[in-house]
C-alpha atoms as a PDB file:
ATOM      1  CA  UNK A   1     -64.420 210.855 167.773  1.00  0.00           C
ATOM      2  CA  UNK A   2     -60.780 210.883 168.122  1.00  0.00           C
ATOM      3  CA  UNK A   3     -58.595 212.768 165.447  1.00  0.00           C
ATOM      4  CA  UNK A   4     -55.644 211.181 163.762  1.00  0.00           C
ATOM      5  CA  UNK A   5     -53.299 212.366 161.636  1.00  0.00           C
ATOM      6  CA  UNK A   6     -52.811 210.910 158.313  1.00  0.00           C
ATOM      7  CA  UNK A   7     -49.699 209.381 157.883  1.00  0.00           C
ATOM      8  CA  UNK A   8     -48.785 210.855 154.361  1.00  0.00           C
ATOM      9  CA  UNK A   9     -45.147 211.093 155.905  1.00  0.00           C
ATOM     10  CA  UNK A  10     -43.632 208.366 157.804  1.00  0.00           C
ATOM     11  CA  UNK A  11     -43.243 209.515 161.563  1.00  0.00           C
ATOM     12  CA  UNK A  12     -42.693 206.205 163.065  1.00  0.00           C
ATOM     13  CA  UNK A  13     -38.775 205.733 161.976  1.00  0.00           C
ATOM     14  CA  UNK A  14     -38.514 209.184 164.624  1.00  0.00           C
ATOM     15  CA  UNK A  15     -40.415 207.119 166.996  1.00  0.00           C
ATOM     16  CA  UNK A  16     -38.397 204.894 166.545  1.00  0.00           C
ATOM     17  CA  UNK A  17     -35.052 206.258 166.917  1.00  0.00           C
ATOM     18  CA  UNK A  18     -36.080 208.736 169.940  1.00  0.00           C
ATOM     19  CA  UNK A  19     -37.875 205.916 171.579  1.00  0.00           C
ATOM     20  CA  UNK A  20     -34.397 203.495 171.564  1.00  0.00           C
ATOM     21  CA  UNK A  21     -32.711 206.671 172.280  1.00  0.00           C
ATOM     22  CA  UNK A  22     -34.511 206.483 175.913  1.00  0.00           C
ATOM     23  CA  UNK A  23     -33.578 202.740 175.731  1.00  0.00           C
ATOM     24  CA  UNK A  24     -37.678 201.653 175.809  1.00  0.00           C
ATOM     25  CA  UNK A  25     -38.667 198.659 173.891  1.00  0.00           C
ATOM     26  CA  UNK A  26     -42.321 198.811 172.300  1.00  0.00           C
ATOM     27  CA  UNK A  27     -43.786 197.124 175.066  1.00  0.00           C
ATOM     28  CA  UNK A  28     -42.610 199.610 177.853  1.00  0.00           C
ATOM     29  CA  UNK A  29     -43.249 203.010 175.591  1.00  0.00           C
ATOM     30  CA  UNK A  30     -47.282 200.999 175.493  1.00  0.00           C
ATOM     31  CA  UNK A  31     -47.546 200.337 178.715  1.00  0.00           C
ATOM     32  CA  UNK A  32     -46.463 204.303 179.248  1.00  0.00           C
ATOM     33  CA  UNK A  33     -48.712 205.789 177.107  1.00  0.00           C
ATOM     34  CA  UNK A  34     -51.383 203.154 178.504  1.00  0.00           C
ATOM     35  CA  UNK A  35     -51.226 205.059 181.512  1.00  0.00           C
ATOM     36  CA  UNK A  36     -51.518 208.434 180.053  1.00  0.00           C
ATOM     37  CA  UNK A  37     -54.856 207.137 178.802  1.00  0.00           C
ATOM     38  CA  UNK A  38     -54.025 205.869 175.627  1.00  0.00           C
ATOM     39  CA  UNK A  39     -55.655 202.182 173.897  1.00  0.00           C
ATOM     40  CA  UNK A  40     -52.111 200.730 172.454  1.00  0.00           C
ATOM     41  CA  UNK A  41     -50.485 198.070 172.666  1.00  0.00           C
ATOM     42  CA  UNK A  42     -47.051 196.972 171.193  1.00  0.00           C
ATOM     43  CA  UNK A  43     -48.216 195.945 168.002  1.00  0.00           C
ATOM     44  CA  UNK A  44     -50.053 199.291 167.401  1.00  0.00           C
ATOM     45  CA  UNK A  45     -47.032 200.935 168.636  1.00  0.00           C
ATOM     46  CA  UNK A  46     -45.104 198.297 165.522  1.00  0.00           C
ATOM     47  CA  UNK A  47     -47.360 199.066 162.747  1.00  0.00           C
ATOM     48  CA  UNK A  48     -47.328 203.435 163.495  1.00  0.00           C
ATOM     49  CA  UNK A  49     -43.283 202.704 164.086  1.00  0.00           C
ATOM     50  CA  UNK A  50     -43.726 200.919 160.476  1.00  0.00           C
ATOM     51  CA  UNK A  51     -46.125 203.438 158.899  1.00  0.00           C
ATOM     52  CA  UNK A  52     -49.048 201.680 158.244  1.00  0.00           C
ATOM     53  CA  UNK A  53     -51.031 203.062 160.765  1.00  0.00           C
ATOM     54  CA  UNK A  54     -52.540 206.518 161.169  1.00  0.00           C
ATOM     55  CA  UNK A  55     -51.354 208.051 164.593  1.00  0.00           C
ATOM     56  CA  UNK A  56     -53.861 209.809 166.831  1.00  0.00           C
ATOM     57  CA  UNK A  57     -52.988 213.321 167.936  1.00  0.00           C
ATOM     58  CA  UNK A  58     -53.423 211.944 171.819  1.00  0.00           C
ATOM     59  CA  UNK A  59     -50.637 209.427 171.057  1.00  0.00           C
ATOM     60  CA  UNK A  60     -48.496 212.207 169.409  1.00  0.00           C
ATOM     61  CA  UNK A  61     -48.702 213.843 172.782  1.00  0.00           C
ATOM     62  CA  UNK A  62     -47.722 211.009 174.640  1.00  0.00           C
ATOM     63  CA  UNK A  63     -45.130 210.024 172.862  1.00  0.00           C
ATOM     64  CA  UNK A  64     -43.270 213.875 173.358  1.00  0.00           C
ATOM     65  CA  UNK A  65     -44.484 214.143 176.738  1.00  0.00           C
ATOM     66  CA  UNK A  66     -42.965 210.172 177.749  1.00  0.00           C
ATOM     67  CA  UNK A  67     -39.590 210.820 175.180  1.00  0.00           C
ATOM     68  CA  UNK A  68     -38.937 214.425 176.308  1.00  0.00           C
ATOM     69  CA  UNK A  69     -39.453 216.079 173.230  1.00  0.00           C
ATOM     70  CA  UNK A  70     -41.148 218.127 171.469  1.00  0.00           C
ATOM     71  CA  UNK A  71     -42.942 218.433 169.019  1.00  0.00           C
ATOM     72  CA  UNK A  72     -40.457 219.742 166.243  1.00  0.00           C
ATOM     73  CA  UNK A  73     -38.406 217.195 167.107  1.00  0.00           C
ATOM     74  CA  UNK A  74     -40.578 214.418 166.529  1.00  0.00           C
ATOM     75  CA  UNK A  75     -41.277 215.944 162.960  1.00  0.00           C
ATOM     76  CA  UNK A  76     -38.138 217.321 162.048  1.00  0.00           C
ATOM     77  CA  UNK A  77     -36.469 215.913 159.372  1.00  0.00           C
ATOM     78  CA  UNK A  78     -40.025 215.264 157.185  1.00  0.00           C
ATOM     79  CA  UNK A  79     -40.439 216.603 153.464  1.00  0.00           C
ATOM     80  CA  UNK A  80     -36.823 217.150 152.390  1.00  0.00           C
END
């Protein structure tokens, strides 16, 4: 069973702005982490952007490893 992290804080606006950072629409950050194994598509990709989707720990990974960042990045500005 996969693990996801419960979205109790909103990650997806950082998604969001580190994904257009690397100019990527939805679609081409999907089909990216489709071929590092993961089952998304763009409207998964919308609704964890949006926050009403738990995020899996595999996608987490992804997303860093196809953004070039890291993890601390991707969460920093949560809980202030």
């Amino acid at each position: 069973m996969a693990q996801k992290l419960k979205q109790d804080m909103a990650i997806g606006p950082n998604i969001r702005k580190y994904r257009r950072a690397m100019d990527l629409t939805q679609d081409q950050l999907a089909d990216l982490m489709q071929q590092r194994g993961c089952n998304i598509d763009r409207s998964t990709l919308s609704h964890i952007e949006l926050g009403d989707y738990n995020i899996k720990i595999s996608y987490v990974v992804a997303i860093c490893d196809i953004l070039q960042i890291d993890f601390n990045t991707l969460f920093s500005g949560l809980g202030k």
